[in-house]
Protein backbone atom coordinates (compact mmCIF):
# COMPACT_ATOMS: atom_id res chain seq x y z
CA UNK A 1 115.02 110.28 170.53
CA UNK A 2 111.53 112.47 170.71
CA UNK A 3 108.54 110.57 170.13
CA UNK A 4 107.64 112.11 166.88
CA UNK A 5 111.22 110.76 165.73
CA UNK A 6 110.44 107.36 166.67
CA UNK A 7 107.18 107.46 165.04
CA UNK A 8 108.94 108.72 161.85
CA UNK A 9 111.21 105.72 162.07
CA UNK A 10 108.63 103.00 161.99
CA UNK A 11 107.11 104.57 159.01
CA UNK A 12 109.70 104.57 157.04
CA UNK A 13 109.84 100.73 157.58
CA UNK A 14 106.46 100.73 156.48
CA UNK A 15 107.44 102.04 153.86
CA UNK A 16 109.95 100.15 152.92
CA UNK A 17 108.08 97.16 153.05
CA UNK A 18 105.58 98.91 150.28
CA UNK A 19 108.51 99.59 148.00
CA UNK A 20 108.78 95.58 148.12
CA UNK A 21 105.64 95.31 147.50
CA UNK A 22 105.01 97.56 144.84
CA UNK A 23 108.17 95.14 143.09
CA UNK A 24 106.23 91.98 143.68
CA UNK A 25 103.03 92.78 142.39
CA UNK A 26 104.55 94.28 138.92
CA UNK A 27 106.43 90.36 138.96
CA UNK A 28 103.58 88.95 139.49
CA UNK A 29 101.63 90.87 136.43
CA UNK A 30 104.14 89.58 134.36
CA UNK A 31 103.27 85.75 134.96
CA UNK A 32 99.95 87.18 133.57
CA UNK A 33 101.22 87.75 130.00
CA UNK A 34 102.93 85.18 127.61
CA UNK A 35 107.00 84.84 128.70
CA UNK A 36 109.06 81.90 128.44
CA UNK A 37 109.78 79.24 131.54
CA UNK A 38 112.81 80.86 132.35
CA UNK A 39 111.82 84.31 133.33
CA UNK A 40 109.24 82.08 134.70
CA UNK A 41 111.20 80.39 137.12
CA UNK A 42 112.93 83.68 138.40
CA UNK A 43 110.05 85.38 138.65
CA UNK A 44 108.55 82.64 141.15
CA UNK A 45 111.35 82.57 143.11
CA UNK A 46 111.92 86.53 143.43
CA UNK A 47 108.30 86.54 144.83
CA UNK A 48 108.97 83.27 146.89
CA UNK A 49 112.20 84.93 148.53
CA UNK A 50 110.65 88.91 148.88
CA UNK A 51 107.41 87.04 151.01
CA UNK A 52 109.61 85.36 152.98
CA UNK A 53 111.78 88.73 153.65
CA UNK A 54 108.21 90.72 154.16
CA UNK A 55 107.07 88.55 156.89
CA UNK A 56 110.64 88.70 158.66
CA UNK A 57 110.42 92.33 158.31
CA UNK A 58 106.69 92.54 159.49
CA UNK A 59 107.47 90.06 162.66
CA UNK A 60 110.45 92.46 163.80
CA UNK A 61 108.51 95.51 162.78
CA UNK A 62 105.54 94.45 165.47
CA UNK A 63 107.61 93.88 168.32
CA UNK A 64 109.17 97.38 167.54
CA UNK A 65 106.10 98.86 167.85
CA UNK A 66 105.25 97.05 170.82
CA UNK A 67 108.68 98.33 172.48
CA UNK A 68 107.80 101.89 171.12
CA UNK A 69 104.34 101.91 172.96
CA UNK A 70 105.60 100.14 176.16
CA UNK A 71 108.58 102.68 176.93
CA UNK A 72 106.96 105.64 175.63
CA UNK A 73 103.51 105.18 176.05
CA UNK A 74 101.73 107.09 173.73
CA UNK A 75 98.18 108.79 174.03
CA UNK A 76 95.82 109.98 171.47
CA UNK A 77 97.01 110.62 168.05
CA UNK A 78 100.34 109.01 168.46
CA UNK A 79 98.58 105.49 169.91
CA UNK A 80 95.81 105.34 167.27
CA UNK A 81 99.54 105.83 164.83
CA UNK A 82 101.17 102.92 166.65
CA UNK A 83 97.86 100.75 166.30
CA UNK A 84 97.23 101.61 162.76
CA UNK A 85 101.29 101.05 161.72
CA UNK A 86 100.87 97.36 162.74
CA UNK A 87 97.80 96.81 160.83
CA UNK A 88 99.00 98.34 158.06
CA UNK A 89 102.04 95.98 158.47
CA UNK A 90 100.01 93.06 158.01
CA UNK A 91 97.82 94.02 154.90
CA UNK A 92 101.11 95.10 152.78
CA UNK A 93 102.55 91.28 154.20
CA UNK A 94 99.55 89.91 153.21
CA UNK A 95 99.18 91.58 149.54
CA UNK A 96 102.75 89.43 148.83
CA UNK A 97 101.41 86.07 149.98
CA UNK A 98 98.89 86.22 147.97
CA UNK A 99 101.09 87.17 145.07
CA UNK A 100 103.27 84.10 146.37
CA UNK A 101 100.31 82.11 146.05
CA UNK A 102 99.44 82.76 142.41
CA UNK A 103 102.90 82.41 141.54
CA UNK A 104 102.34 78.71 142.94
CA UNK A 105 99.27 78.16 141.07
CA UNK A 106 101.38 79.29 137.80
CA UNK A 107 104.25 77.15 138.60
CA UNK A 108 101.54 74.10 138.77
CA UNK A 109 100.64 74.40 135.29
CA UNK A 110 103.90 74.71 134.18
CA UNK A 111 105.13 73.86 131.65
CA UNK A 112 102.42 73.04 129.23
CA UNK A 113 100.28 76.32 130.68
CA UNK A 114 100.19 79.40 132.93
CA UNK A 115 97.85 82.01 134.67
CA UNK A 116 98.34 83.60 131.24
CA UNK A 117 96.07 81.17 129.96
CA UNK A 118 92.81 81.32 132.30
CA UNK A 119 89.99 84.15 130.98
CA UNK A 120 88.98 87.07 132.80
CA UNK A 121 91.98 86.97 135.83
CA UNK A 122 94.95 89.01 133.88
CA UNK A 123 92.59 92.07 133.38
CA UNK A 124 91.67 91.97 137.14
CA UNK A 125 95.11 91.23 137.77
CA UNK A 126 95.32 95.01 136.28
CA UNK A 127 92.82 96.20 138.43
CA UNK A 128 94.20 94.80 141.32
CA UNK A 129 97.41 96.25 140.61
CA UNK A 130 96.06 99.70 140.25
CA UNK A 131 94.04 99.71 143.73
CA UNK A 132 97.93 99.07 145.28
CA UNK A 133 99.29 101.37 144.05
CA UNK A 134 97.10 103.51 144.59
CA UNK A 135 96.85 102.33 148.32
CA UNK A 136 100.64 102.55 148.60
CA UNK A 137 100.60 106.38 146.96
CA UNK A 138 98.26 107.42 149.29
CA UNK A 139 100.49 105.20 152.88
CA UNK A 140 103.36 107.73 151.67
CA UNK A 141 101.40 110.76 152.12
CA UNK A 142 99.64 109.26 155.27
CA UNK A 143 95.94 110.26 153.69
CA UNK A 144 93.39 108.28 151.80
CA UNK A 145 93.33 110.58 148.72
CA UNK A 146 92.55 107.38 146.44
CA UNK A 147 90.12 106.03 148.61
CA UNK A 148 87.04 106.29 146.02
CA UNK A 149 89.48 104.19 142.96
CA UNK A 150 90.30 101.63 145.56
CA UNK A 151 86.60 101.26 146.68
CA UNK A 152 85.36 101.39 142.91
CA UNK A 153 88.09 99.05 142.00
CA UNK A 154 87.05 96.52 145.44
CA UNK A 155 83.17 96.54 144.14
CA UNK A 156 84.26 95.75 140.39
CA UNK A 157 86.25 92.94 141.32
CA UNK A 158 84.23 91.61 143.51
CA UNK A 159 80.82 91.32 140.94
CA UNK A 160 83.60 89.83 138.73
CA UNK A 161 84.60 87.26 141.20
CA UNK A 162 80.78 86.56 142.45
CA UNK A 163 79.94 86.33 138.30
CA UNK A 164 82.12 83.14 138.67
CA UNK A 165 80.84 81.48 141.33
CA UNK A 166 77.90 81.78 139.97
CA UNK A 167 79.20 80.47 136.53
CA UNK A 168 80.67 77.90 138.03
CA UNK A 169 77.89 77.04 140.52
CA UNK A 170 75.59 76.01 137.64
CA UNK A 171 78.03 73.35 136.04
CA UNK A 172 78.02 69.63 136.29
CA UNK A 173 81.52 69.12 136.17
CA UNK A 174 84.09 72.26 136.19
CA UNK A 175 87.91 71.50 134.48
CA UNK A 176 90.95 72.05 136.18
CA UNK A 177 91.92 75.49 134.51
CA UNK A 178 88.29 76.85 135.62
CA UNK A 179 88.89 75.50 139.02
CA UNK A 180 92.30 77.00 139.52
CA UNK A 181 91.05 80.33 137.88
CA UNK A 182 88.39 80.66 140.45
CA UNK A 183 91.18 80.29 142.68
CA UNK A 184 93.14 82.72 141.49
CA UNK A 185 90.40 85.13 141.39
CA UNK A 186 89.98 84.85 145.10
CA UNK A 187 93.13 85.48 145.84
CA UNK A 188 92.85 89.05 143.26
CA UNK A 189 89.80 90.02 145.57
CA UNK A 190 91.73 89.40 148.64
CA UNK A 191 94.83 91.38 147.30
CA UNK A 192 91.94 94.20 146.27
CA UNK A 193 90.56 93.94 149.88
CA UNK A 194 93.78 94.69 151.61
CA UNK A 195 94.65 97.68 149.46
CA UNK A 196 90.81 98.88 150.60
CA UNK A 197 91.84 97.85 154.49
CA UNK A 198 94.62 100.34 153.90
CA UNK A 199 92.89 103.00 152.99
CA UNK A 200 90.35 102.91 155.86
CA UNK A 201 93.16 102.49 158.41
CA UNK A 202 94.45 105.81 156.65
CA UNK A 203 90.98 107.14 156.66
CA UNK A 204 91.31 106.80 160.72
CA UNK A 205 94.39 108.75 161.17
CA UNK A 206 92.47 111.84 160.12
C-alpha cells in the first residue's frame, strides 16, 4: 500500500472516532433539558459505553501510527500528518470523557435533580457543542476554516467560567448544586479547549 494510502486510512479512523463523538455530545445536551429518569439512564450509559469504545479505539489507533511511521518512515509533510493524527486522537477521546463525566455528575443528583437544574451551564453546554462541531467540520476537510467561532466561542466560555469563580470565591458557604455547577462548567471549558487544540493542530498541517 503507497504511503498516501496509509495515511488516508488512519484518517478515516479519525474520523470515525468524530462521528462518535459528534453522537455523544448531542446525548449529552439532552441531560441539559428536562426528560424523564428513563431516557436518563440510557443516555448515561450510551455515553458510559461510547468512552469506553473511544479510548479502545484511540489506544489501537496510536500504536498504528507508531507502526505506520516505523516501517515507512515518513519525512516532512507526511510526519508532521502522523504527529498531528495522534494528537488529534486524544482531544476527540478526551471531548467524550468529559461528556462521561457530566453524565456522572447528572446521575448524582438523580433522582430528585439534574444538570438541567444548575443556571448558566445548559446555554454553554450550547456553546460548547457548537465549537465541536465546528472543530469536527473543519477535521473532515483537514483545514481550520472555523478557527475564529471556535476561538470566539473558547474566550466566551472561559469569562463565563472565570465569572464563577469569582462568584463563588466571594461566598461564605457555597451549596452543593453551585459546587457541582462549577464543576460542570470546568469540564464545558475543557470540552471548548479541545475543540480549539483541534483547530491549531489543523492550523499546522497548512
Amino acid at each position: 500500500m503507497l504511503m498516501a494510502a496509509e495515511l488516508e486510512r488512519l484518517k478515516s479512523i479519525i474520523l470515525h472516532m468524530a462521528s462518535h463523538i459528534r453522537d455523544i455530545v448531542s446525548k449529552t445536551s439532552k441531560l441539559f433539558k428536562e426528560i424523564d429518569m428513563d431516557s436518563r439512564r440510557g443516555i448515561w450509559e450510551e455515553i458510559d459505553s461510547t468512552s469506553a469504545m473511544l479510548d479502545r479505539i484511540r489506544k489501537e489507533f496510536v500504536n498504528e501510527v507508531l507502526v505506520f511511521m516505523a516501517r515507512r518512515q515518513p519525512l516532512g509533510k507526511e510526519l508532521l500528518i502522523s504527529h498531528t493524527l495522534i494528537s488529534i486522537a486524544y482531544d476527540v477521546y478526551r471531548i467524550s470523557r468529559y461528556c462521561r463525566e457530566i453524565a456522572r455528575i447528572d446521575s448524582v443528583l438523580a433522582p430528585q435533580f439534574s444538570v438541567a437544574n444548575i443556571r448558566v451551564v445548559g446555554d454553554a453546554f450550547e456553546e460548547a457543542t457548537r465549537a465541536v462541531e465546528s472543530a469536527l467540520d473543519d477535521l473532515v476537510r483537514l483545514k481550520p476554516t472555523n478557527e475564529n467561532i471556535v476561538v470566539e466561542i473558547d474566550g466566551r466560555v472561559d469569562k463565563l467560567y472565570n465569572t464563577l469563580l469569582v462568584d463563588v470565591s466571594s461566598r461564605d458557604s457555597v451549596d452543593r448544586m453551585t459546587a457541582l455547577g462549577i464543576l460542570v462548567m470546568r469540564h464545558i471549558e475543557r470540552i471548548v479547549d479541545h475543540a480549539n487544540y483541534i483547530e491549531r493542530y489543523l492550523k499546522d498541517l497548512e
